[in-house]
PDB file of N, CA and C in Angstrom:
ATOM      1  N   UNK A   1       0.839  -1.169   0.000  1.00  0.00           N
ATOM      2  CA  UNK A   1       0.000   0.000   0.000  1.00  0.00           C
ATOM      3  C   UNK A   1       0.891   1.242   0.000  1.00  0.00           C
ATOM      4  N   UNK A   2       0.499   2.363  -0.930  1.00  0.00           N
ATOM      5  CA  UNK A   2       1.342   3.715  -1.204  1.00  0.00           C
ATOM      6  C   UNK A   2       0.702   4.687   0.160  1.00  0.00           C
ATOM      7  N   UNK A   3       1.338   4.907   1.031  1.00  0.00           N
ATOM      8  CA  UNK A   3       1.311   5.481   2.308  1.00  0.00           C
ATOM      9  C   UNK A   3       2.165   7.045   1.913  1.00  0.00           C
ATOM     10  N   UNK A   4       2.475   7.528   0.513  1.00  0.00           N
ATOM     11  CA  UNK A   4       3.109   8.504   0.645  1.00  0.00           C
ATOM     12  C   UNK A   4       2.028  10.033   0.526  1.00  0.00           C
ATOM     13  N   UNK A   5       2.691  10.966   0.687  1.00  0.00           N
ATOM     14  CA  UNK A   5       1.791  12.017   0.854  1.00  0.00           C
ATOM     15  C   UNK A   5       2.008  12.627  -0.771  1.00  0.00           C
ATOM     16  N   UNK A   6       0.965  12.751  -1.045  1.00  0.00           N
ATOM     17  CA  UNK A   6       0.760  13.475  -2.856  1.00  0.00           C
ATOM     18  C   UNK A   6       0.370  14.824  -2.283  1.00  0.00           C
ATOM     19  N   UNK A   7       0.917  15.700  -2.084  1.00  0.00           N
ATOM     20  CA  UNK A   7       0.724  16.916  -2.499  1.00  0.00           C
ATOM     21  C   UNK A   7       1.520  17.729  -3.113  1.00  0.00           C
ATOM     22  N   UNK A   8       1.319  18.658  -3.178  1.00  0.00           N
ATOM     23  CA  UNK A   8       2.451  19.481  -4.313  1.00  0.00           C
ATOM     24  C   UNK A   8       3.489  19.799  -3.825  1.00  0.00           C
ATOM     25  N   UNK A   9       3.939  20.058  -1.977  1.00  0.00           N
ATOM     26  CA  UNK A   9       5.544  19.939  -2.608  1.00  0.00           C
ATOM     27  C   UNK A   9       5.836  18.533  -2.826  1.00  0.00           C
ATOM     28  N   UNK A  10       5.340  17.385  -2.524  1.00  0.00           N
ATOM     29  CA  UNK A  10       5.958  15.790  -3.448  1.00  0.00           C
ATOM     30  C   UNK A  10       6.247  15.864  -4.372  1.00  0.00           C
ATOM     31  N   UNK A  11       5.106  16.535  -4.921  1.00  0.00           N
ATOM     32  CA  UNK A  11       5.183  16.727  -6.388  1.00  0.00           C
ATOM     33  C   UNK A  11       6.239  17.350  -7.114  1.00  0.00           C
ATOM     34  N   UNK A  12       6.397  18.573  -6.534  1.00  0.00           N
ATOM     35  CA  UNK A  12       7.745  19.092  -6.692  1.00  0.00           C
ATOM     36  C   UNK A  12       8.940  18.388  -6.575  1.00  0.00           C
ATOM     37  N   UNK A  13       9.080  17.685  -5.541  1.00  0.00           N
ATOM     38  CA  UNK A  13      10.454  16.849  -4.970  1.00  0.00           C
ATOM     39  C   UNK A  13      10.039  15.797  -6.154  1.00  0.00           C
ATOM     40  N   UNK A  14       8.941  15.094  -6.527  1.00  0.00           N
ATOM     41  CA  UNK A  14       9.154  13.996  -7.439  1.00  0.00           C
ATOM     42  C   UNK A  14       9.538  14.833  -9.327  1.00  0.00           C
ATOM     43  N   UNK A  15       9.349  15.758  -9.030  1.00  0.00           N
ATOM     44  CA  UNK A  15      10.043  16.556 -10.703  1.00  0.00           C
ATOM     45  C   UNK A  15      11.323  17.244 -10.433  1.00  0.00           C
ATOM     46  N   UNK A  16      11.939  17.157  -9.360  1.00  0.00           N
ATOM     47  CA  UNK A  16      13.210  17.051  -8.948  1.00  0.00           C
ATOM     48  C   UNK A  16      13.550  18.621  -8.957  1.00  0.00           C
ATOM     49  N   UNK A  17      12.195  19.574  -8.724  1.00  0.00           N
ATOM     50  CA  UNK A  17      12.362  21.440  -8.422  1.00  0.00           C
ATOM     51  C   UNK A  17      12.110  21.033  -6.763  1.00  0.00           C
ATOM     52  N   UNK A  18      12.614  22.459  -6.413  1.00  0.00           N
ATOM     53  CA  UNK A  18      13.009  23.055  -5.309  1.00  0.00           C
ATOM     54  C   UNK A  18      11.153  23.387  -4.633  1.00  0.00           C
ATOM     55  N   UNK A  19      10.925  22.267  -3.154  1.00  0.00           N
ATOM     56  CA  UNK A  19       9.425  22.232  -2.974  1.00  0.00           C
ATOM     57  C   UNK A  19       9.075  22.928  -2.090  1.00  0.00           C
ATOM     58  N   UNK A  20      10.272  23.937  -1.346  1.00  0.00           N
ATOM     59  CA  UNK A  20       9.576  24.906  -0.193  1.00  0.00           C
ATOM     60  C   UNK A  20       8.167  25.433  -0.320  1.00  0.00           C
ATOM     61  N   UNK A  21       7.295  25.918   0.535  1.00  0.00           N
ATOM     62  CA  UNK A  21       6.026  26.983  -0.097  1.00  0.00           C
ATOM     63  C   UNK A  21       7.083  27.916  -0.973  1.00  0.00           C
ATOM     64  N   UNK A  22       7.318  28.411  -0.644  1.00  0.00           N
ATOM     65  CA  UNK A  22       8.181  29.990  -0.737  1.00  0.00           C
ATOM     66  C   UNK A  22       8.382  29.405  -2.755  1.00  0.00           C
ATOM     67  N   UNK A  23       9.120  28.469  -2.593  1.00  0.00           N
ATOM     68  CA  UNK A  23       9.462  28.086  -3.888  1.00  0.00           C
ATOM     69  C   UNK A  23       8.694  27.651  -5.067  1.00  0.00           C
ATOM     70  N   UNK A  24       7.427  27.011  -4.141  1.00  0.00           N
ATOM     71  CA  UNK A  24       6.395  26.712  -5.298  1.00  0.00           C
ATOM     72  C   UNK A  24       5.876  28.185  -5.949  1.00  0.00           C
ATOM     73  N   UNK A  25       5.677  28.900  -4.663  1.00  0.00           N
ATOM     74  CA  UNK A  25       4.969  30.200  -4.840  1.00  0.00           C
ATOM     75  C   UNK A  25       5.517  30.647  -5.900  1.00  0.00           C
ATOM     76  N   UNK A  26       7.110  30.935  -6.061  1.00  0.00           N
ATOM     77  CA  UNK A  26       7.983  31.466  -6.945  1.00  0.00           C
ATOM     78  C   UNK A  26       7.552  30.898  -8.093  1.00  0.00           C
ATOM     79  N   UNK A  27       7.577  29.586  -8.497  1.00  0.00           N
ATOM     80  CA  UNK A  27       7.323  28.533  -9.379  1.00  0.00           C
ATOM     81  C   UNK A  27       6.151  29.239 -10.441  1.00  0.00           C
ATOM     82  N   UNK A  28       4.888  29.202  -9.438  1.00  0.00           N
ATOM     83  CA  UNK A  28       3.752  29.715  -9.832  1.00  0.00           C
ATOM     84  C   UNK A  28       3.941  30.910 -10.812  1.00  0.00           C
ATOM     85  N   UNK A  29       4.780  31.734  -9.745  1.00  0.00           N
ATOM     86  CA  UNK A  29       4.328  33.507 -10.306  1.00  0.00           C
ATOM     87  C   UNK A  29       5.119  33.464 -11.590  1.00  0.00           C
ATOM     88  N   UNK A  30       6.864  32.917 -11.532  1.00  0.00           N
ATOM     89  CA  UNK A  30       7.248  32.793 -12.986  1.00  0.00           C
ATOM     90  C   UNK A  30       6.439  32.357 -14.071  1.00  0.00           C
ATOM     91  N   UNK A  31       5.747  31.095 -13.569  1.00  0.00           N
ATOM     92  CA  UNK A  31       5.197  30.333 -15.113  1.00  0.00           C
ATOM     93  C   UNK A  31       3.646  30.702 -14.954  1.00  0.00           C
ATOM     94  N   UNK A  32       3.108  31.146 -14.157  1.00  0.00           N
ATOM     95  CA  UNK A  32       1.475  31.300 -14.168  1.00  0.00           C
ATOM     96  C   UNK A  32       0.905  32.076 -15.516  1.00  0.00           C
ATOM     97  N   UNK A  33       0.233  31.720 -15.703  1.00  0.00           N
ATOM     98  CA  UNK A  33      -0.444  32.158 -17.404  1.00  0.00           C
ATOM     99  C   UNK A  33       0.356  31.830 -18.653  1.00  0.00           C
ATOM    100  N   UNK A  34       0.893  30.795 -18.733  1.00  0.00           N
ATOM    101  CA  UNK A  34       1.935  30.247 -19.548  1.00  0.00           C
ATOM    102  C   UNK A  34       1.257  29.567 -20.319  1.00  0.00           C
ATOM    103  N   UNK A  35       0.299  28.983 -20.084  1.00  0.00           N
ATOM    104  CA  UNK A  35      -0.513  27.565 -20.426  1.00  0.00           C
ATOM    105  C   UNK A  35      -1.714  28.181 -20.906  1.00  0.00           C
ATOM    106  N   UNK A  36      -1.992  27.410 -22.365  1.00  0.00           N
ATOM    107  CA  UNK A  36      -3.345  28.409 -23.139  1.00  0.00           C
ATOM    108  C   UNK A  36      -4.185  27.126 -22.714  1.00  0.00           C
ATOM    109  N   UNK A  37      -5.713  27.504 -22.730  1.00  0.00           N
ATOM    110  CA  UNK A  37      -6.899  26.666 -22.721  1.00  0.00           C
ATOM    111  C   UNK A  37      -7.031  25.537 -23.576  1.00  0.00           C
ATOM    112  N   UNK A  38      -5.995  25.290 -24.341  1.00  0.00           N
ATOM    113  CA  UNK A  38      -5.625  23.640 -25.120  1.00  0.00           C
ATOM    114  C   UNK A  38      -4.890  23.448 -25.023  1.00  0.00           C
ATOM    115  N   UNK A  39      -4.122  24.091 -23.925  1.00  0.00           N
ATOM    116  CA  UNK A  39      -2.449  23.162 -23.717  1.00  0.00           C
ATOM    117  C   UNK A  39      -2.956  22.119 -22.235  1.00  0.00           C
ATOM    118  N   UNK A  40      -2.399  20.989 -22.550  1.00  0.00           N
ATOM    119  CA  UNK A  40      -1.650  20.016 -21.310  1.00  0.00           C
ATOM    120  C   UNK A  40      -1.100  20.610 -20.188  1.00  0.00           C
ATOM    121  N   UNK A  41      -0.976  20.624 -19.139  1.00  0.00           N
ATOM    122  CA  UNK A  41       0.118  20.659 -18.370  1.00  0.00           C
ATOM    123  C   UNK A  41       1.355  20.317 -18.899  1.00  0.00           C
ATOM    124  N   UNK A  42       1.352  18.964 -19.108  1.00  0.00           N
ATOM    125  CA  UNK A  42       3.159  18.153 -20.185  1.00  0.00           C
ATOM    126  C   UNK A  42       3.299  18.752 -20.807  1.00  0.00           C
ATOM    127  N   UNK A  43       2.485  19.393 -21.472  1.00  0.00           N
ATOM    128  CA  UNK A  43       2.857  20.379 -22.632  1.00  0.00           C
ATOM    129  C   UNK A  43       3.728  21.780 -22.758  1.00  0.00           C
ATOM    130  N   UNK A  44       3.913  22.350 -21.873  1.00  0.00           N
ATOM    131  CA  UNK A  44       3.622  23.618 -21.257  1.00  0.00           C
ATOM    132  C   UNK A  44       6.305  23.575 -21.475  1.00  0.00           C
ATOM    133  N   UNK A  45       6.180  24.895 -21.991  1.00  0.00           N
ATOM    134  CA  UNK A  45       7.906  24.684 -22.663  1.00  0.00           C
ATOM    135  C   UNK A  45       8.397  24.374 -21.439  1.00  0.00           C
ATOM    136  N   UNK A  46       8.827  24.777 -20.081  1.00  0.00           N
ATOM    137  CA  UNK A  46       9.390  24.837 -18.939  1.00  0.00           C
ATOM    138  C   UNK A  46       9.196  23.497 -18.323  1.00  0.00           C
ATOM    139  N   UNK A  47       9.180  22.271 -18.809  1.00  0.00           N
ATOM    140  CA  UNK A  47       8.795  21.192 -18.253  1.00  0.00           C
ATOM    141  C   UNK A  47      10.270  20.353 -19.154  1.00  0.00           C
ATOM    142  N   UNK A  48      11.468  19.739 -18.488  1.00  0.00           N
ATOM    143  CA  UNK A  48      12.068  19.169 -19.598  1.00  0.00           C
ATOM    144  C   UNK A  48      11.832  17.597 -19.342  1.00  0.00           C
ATOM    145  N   UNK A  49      12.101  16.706 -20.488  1.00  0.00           N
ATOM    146  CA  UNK A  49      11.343  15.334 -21.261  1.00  0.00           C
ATOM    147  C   UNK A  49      11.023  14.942 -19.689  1.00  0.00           C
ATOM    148  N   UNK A  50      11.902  14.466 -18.689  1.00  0.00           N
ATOM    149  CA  UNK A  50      11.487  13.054 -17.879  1.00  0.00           C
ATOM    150  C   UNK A  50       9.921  14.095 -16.916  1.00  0.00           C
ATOM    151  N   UNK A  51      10.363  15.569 -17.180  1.00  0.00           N
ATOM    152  CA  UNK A  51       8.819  15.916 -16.267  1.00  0.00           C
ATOM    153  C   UNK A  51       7.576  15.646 -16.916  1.00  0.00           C
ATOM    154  N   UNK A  52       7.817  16.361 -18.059  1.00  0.00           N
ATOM    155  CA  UNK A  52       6.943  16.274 -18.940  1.00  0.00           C
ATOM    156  C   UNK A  52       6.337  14.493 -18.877  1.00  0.00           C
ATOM    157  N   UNK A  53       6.821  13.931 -19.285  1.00  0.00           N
ATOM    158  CA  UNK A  53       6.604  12.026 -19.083  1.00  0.00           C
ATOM    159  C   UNK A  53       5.822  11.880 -18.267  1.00  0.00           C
ATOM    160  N   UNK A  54       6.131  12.201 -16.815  1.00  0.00           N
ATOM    161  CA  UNK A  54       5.794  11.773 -15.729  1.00  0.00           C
ATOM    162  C   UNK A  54       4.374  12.655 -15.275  1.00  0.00           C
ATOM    163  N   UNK A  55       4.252  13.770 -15.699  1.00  0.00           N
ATOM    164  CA  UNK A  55       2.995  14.287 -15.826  1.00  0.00           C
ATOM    165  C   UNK A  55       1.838  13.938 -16.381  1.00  0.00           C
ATOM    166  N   UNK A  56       2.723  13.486 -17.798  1.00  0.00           N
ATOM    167  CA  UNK A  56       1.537  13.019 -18.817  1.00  0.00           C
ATOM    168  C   UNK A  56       1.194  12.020 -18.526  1.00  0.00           C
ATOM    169  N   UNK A  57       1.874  11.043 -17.912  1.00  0.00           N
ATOM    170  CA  UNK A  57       1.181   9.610 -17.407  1.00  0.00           C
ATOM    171  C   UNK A  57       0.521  10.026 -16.208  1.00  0.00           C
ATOM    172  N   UNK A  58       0.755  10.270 -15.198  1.00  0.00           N
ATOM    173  CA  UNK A  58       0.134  10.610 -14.075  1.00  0.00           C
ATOM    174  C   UNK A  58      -1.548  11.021 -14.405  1.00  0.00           C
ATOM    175  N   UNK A  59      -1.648  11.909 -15.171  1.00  0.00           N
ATOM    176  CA  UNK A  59      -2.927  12.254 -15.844  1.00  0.00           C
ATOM    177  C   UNK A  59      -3.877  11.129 -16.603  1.00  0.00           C
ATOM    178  N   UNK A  60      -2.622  10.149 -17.412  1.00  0.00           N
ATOM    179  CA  UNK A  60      -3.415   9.411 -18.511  1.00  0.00           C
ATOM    180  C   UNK A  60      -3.789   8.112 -17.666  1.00  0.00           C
ATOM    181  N   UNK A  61      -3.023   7.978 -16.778  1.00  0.00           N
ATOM    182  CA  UNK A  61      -3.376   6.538 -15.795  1.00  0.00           C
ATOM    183  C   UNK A  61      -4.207   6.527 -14.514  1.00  0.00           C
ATOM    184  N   UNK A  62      -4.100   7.844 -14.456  1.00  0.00           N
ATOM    185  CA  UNK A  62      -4.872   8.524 -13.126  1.00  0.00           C
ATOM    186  C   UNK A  62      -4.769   8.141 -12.256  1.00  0.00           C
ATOM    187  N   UNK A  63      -3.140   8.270 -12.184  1.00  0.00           N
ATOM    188  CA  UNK A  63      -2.317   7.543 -11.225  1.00  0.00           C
ATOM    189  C   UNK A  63      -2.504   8.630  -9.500  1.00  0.00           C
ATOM    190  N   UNK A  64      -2.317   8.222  -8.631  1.00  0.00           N
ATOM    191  CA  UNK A  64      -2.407   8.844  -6.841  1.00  0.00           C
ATOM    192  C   UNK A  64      -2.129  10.068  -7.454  1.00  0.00           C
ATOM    193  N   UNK A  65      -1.321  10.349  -8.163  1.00  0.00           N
ATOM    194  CA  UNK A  65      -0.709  12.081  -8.332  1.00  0.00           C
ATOM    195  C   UNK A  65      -1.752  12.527  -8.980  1.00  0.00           C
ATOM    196  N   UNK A  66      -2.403  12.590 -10.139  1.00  0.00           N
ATOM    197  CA  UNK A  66      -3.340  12.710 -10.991  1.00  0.00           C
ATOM    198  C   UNK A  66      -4.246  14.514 -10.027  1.00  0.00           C
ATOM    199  N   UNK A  67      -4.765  14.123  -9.007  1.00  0.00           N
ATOM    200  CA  UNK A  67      -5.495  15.019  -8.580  1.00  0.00           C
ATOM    201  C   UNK A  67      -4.275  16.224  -8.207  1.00  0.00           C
ATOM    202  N   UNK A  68      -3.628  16.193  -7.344  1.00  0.00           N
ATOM    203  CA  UNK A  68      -2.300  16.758  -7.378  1.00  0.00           C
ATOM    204  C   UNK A  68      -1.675  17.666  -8.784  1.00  0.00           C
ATOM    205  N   UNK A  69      -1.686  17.078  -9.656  1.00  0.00           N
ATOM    206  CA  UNK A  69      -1.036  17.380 -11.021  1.00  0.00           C
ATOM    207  C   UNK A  69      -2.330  18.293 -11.588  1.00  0.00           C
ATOM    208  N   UNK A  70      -3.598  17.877 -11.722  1.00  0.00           N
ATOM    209  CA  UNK A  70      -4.422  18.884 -11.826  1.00  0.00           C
ATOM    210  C   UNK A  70      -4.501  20.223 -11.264  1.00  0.00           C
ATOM    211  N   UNK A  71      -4.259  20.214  -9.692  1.00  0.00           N
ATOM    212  CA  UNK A  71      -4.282  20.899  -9.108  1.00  0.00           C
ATOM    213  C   UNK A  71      -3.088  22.283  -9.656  1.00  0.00           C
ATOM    214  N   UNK A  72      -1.898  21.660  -9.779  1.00  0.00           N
ATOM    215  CA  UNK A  72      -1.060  22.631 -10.356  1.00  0.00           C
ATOM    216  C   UNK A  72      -1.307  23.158 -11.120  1.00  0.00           C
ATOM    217  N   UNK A  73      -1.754  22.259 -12.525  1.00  0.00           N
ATOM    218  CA  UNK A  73      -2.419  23.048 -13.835  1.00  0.00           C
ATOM    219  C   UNK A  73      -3.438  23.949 -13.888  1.00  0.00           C
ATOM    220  N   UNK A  74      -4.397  23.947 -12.719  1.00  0.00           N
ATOM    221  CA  UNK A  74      -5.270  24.927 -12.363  1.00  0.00           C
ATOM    222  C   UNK A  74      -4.566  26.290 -11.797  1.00  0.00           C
ATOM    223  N   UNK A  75      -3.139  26.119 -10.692  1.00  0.00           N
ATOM    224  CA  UNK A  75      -3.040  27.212 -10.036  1.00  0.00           C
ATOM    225  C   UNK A  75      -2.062  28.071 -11.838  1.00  0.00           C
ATOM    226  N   UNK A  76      -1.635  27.384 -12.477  1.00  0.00           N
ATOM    227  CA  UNK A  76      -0.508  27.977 -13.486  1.00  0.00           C
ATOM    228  C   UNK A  76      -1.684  28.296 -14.775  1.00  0.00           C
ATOM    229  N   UNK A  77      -2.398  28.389 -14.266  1.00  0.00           N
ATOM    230  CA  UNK A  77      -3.616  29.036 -15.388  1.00  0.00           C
ATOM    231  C   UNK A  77      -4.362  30.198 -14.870  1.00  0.00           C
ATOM    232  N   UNK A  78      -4.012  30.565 -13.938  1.00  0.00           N
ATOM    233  CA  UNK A  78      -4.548  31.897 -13.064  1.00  0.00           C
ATOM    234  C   UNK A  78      -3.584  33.101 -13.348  1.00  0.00           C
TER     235      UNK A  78
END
C-alpha cells in the first residue's frame, strides 16, 4: 500500500524542483499564465522530457498524483 503524501511539494520533490512553499509560490508567479486553454500541463515549454513524461502519465493513468497534477495546472492558469 502507497502510504506517501501526494501533495504538491511531493510533487515538486518527485520533478526534482526546489518544494519549499516559498518556492512553489515562486514557481507559480514565474510560469502562471503560460498555459493556453488547449495546452496540457506536459505540454507547457518549462517542463524538460522526464517531467513532462511523468505528468503526462500521471494524468493518462490517473495515477495517486493525478489530482495533485491537476491541481497545479489549475493554479498555473490563473
Amino acid at each position: 500500500m502507497d502510504t506517501a503524501t501526494h501533495d504538491l511539494n511531493a510533487l515538486f520533490d518527485q520533478l526534482g524542483l526546489a518544494s519549499s512553499d516559498p518556492d512553489i509560490e515562486d514557481f507559480i508567479h514565474q510560469h502562471g499564465g503560460t498555459l493556453t486553454d488547449s495546452m496540457h500541463l506536459h505540454q507547457a515549454p518549462f517542463w524538460n522530457e522526464s517531467q513532462a513524461r511523468f505528468l503526462a502519465e500521471a494524468v493518462r493513468e490517473d495515477a495517486e498524483w493525478a489530482e495533485v497534477v491537476d491541481s497545479l495546472s489549475a493554479l498555473l492558469r490563473h
